[in-house]
N, C-alpha and C. Protein backbone atom coordinates (compact mmCIF):
# COMPACT_ATOMS: atom_id res chain seq x y z
N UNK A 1 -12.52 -7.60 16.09
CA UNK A 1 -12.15 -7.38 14.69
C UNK A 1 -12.83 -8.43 13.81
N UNK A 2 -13.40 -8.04 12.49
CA UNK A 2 -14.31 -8.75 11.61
C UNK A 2 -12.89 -9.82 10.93
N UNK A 3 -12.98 -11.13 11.18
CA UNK A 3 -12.15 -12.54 10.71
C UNK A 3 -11.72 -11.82 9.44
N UNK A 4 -12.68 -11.27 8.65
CA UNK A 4 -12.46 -10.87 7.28
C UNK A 4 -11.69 -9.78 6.97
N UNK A 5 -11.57 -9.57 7.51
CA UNK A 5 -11.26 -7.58 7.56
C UNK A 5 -9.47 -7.79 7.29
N UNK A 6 -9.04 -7.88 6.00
CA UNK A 6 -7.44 -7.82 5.85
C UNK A 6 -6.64 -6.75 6.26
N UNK A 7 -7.37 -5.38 6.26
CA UNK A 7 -6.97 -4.24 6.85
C UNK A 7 -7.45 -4.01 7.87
N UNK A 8 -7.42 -4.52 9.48
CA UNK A 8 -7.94 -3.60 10.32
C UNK A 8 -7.25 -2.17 10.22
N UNK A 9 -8.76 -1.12 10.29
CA UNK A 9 -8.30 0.32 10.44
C UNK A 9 -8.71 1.15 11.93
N UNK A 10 -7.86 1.46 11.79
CA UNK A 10 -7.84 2.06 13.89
C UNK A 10 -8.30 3.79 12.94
N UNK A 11 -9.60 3.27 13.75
CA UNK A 11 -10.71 5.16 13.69
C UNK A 11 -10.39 6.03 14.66
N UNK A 12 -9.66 5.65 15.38
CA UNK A 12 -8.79 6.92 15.73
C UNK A 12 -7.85 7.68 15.18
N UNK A 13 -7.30 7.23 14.27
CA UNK A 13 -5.90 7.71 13.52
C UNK A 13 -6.42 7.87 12.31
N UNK A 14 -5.39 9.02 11.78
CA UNK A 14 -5.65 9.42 10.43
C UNK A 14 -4.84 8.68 9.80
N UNK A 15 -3.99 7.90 9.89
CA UNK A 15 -2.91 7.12 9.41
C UNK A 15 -3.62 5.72 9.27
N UNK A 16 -3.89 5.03 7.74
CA UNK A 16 -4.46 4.30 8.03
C UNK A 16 -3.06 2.92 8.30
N UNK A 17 -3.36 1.58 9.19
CA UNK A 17 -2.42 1.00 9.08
C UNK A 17 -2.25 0.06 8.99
N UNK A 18 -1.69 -1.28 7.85
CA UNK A 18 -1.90 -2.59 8.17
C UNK A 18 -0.52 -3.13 8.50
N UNK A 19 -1.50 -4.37 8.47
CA UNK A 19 0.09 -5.77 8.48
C UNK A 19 -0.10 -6.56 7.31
N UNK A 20 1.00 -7.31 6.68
CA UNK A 20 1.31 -7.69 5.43
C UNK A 20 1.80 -8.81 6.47
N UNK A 21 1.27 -10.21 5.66
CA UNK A 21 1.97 -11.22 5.71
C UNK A 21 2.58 -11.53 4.83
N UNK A 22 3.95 -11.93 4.73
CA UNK A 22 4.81 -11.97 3.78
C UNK A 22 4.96 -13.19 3.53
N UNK A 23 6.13 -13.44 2.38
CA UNK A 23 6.09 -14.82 1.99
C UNK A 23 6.64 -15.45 2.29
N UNK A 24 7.97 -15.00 2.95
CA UNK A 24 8.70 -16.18 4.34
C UNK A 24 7.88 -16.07 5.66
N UNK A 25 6.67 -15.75 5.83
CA UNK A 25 6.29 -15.79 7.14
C UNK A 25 6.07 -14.97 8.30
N UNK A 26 7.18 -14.15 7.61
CA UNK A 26 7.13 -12.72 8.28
C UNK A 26 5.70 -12.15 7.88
N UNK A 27 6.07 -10.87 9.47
CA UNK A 27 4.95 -9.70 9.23
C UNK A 27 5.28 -8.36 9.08
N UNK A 28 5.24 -7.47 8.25
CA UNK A 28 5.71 -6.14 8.50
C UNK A 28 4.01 -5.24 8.55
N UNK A 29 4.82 -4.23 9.44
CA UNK A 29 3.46 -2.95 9.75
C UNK A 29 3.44 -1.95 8.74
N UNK A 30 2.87 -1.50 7.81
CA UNK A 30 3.03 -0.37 6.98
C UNK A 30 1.77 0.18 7.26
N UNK A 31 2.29 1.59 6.64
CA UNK A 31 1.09 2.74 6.30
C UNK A 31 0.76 2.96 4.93
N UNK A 32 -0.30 3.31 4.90
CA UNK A 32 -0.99 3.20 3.74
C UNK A 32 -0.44 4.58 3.04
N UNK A 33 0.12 4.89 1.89
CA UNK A 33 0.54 6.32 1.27
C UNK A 33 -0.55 6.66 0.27
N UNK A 34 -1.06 6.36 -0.72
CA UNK A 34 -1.65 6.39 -1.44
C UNK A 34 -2.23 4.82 -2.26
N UNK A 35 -3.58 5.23 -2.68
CA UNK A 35 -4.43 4.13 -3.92
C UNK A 35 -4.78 4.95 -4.97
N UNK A 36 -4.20 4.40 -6.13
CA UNK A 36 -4.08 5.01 -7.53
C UNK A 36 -4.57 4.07 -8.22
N UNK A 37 -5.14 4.95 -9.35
CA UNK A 37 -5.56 3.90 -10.52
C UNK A 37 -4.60 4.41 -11.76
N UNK A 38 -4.47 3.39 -12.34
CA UNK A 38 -3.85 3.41 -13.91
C UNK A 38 -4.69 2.33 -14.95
N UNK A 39 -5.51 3.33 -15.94
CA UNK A 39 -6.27 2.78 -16.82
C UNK A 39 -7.45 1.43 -15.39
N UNK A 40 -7.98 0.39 -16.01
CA UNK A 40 -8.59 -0.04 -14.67
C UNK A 40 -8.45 -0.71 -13.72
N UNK A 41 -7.21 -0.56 -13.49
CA UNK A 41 -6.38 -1.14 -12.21
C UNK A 41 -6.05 -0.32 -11.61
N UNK A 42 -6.42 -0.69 -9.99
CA UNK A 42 -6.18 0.21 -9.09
C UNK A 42 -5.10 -0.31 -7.89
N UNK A 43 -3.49 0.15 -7.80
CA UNK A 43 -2.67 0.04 -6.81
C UNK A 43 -3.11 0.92 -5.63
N UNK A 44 -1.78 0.19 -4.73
CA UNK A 44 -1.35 0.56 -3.28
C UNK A 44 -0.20 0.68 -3.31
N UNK A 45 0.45 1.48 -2.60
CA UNK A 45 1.68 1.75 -2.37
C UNK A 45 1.77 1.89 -0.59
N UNK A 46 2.48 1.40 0.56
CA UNK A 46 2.90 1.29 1.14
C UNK A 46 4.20 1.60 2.24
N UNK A 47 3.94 2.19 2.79
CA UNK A 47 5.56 2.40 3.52
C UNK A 47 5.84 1.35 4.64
N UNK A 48 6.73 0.84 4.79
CA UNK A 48 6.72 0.45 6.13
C UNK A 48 6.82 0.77 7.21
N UNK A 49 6.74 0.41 8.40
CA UNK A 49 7.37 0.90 9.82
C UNK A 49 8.12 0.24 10.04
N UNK A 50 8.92 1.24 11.04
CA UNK A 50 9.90 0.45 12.40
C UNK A 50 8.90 0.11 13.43
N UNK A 51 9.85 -0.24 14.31
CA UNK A 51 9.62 -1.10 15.85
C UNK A 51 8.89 0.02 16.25
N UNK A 52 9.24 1.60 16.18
CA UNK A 52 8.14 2.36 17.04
C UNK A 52 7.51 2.80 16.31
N UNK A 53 6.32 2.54 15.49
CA UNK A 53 5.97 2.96 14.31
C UNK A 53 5.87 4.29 13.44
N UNK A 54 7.51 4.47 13.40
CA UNK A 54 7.70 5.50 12.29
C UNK A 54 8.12 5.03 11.06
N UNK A 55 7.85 5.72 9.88
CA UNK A 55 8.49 5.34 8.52
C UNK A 55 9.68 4.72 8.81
N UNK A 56 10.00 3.82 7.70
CA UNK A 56 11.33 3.27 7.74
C UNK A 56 12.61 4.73 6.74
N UNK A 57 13.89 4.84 7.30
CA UNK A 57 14.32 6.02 7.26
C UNK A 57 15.01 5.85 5.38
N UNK A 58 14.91 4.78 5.18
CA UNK A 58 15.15 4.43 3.97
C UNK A 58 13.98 5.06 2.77
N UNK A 59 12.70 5.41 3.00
CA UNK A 59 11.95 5.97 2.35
C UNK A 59 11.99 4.18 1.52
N UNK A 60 11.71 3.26 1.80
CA UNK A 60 11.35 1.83 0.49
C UNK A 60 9.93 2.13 1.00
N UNK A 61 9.33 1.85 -0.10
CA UNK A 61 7.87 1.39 -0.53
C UNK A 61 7.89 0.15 -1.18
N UNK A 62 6.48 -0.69 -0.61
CA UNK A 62 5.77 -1.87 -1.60
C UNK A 62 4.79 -1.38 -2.27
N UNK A 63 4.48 -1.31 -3.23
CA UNK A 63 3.88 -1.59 -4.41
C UNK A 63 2.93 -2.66 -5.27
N UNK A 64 1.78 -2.59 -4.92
CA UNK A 64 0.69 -4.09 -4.81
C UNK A 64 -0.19 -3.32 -5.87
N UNK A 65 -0.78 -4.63 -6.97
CA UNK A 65 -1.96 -4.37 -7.34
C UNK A 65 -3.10 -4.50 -6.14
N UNK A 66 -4.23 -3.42 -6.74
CA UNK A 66 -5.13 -3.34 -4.94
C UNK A 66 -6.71 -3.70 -5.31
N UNK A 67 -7.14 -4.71 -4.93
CA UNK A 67 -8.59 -5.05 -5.62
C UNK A 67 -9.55 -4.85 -4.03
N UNK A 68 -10.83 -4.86 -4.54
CA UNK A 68 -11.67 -4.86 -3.41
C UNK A 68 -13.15 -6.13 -4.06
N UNK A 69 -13.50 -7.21 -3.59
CA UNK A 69 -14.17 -8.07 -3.63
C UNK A 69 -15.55 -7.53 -3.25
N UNK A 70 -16.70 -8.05 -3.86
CA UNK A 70 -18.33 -6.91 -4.04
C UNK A 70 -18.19 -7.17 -2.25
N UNK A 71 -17.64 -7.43 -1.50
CA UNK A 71 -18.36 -6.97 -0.16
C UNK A 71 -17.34 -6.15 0.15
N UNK A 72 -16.30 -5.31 -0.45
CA UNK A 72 -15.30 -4.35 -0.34
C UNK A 72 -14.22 -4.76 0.53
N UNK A 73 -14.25 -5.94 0.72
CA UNK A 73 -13.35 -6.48 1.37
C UNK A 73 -11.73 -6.67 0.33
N UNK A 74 -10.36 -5.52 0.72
CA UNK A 74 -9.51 -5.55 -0.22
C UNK A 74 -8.60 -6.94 0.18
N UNK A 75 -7.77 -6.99 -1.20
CA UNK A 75 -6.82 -7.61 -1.22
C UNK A 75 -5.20 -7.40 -1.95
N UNK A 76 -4.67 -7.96 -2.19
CA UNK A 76 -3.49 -7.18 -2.78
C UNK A 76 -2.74 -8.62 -3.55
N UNK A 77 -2.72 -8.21 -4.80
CA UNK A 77 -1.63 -9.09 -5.59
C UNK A 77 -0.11 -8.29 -5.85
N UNK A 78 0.82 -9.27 -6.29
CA UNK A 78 2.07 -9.10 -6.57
C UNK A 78 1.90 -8.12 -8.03
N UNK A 79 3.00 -7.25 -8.65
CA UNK A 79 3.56 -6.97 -9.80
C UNK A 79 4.08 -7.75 -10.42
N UNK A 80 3.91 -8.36 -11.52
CA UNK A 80 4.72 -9.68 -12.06
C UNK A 80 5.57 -8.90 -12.87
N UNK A 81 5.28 -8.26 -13.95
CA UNK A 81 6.01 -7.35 -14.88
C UNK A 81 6.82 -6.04 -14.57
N UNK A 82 7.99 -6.47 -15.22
CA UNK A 82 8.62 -5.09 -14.79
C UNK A 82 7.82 -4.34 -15.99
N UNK A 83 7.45 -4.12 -16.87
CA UNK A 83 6.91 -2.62 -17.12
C UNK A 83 6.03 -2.61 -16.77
N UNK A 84 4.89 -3.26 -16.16
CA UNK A 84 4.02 -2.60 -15.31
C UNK A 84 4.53 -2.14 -14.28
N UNK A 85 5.72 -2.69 -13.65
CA UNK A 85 5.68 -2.20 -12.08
C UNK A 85 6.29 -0.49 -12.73
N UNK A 86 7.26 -0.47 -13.82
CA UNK A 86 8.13 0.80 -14.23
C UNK A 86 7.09 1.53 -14.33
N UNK A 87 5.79 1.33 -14.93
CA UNK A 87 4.69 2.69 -14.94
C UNK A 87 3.82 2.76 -14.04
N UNK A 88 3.49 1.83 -13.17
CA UNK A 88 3.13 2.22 -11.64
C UNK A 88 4.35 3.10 -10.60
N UNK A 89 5.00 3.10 -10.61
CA UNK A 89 6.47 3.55 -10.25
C UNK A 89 6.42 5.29 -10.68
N UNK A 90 6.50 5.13 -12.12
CA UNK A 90 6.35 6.45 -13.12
C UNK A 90 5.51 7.38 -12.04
N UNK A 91 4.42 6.66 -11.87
CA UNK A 91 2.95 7.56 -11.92
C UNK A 91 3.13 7.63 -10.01
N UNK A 92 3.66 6.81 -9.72
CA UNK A 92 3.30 7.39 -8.25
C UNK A 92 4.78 8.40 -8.33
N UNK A 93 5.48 8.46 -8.73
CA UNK A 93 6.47 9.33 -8.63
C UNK A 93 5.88 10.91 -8.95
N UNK A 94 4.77 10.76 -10.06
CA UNK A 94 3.87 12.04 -10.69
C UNK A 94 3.41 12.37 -9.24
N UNK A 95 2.78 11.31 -8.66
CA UNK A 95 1.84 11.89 -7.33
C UNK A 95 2.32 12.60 -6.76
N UNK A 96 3.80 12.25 -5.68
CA UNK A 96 4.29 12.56 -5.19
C UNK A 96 5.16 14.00 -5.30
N UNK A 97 5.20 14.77 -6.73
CA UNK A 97 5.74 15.71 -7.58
C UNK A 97 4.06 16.99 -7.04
N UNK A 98 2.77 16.11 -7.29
CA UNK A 98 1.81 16.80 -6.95
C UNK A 98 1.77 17.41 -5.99
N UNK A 99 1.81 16.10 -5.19
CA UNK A 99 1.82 16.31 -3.46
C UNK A 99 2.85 17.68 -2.95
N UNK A 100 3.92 17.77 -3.69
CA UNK A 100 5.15 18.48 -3.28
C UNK A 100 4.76 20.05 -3.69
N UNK A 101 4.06 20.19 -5.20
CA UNK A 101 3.90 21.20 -5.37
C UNK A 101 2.64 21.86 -4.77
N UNK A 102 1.70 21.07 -4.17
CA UNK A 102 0.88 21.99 -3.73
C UNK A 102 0.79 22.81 -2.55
């Protein structure tokens, strides 16, 4: 695995999947749900896993601003603002309304 590579992605699976180091230290496994842009910022949204890696049954998502550095190497910042996070929120809720109706 490339040192750099914050997402290893397993090319076998259509599921893409990382690990998040968190800020007590912890690690959680999530799947990637969708990358959206709003105006020129582009999020991630996240599900987590359990121990056998299925969704967590709670349906919680994280929610990261999602940048990629000129060698496309991503990264992920926090939401500081609640009305940004309320219209990132908004809009993936739109997605998900998409997703449903098609």
């Amino acid at each position: 695995m490339d040192e750099n590579q914050v997402f290893p992605v397993d090319n076998e699976d259509d599921d893409v999947v990382v690990t998040l180091n968190l800020d007590d230290g912890s690690e959680v496994t999530c799947e990637i749900i969708t990358i959206f842009d709003i105006g020129d910022q582009d999020y991630i949204v996240l599900i987590p896993l359990d121990e056998k890696g299925e969704p967590n049954e709670e349906g919680e998502v994280y929610i990261y601003r999602y940048f990629e550095d000129e060698t496309g190497a991503p990264s992920l910042e926090n939401i500081l603002s609640d009305e940004e996070y309320e219209a990132v929120s908004k809009r993936f809720d739109e997605i998900l309304e998409e997703e449903v109706d098609e």
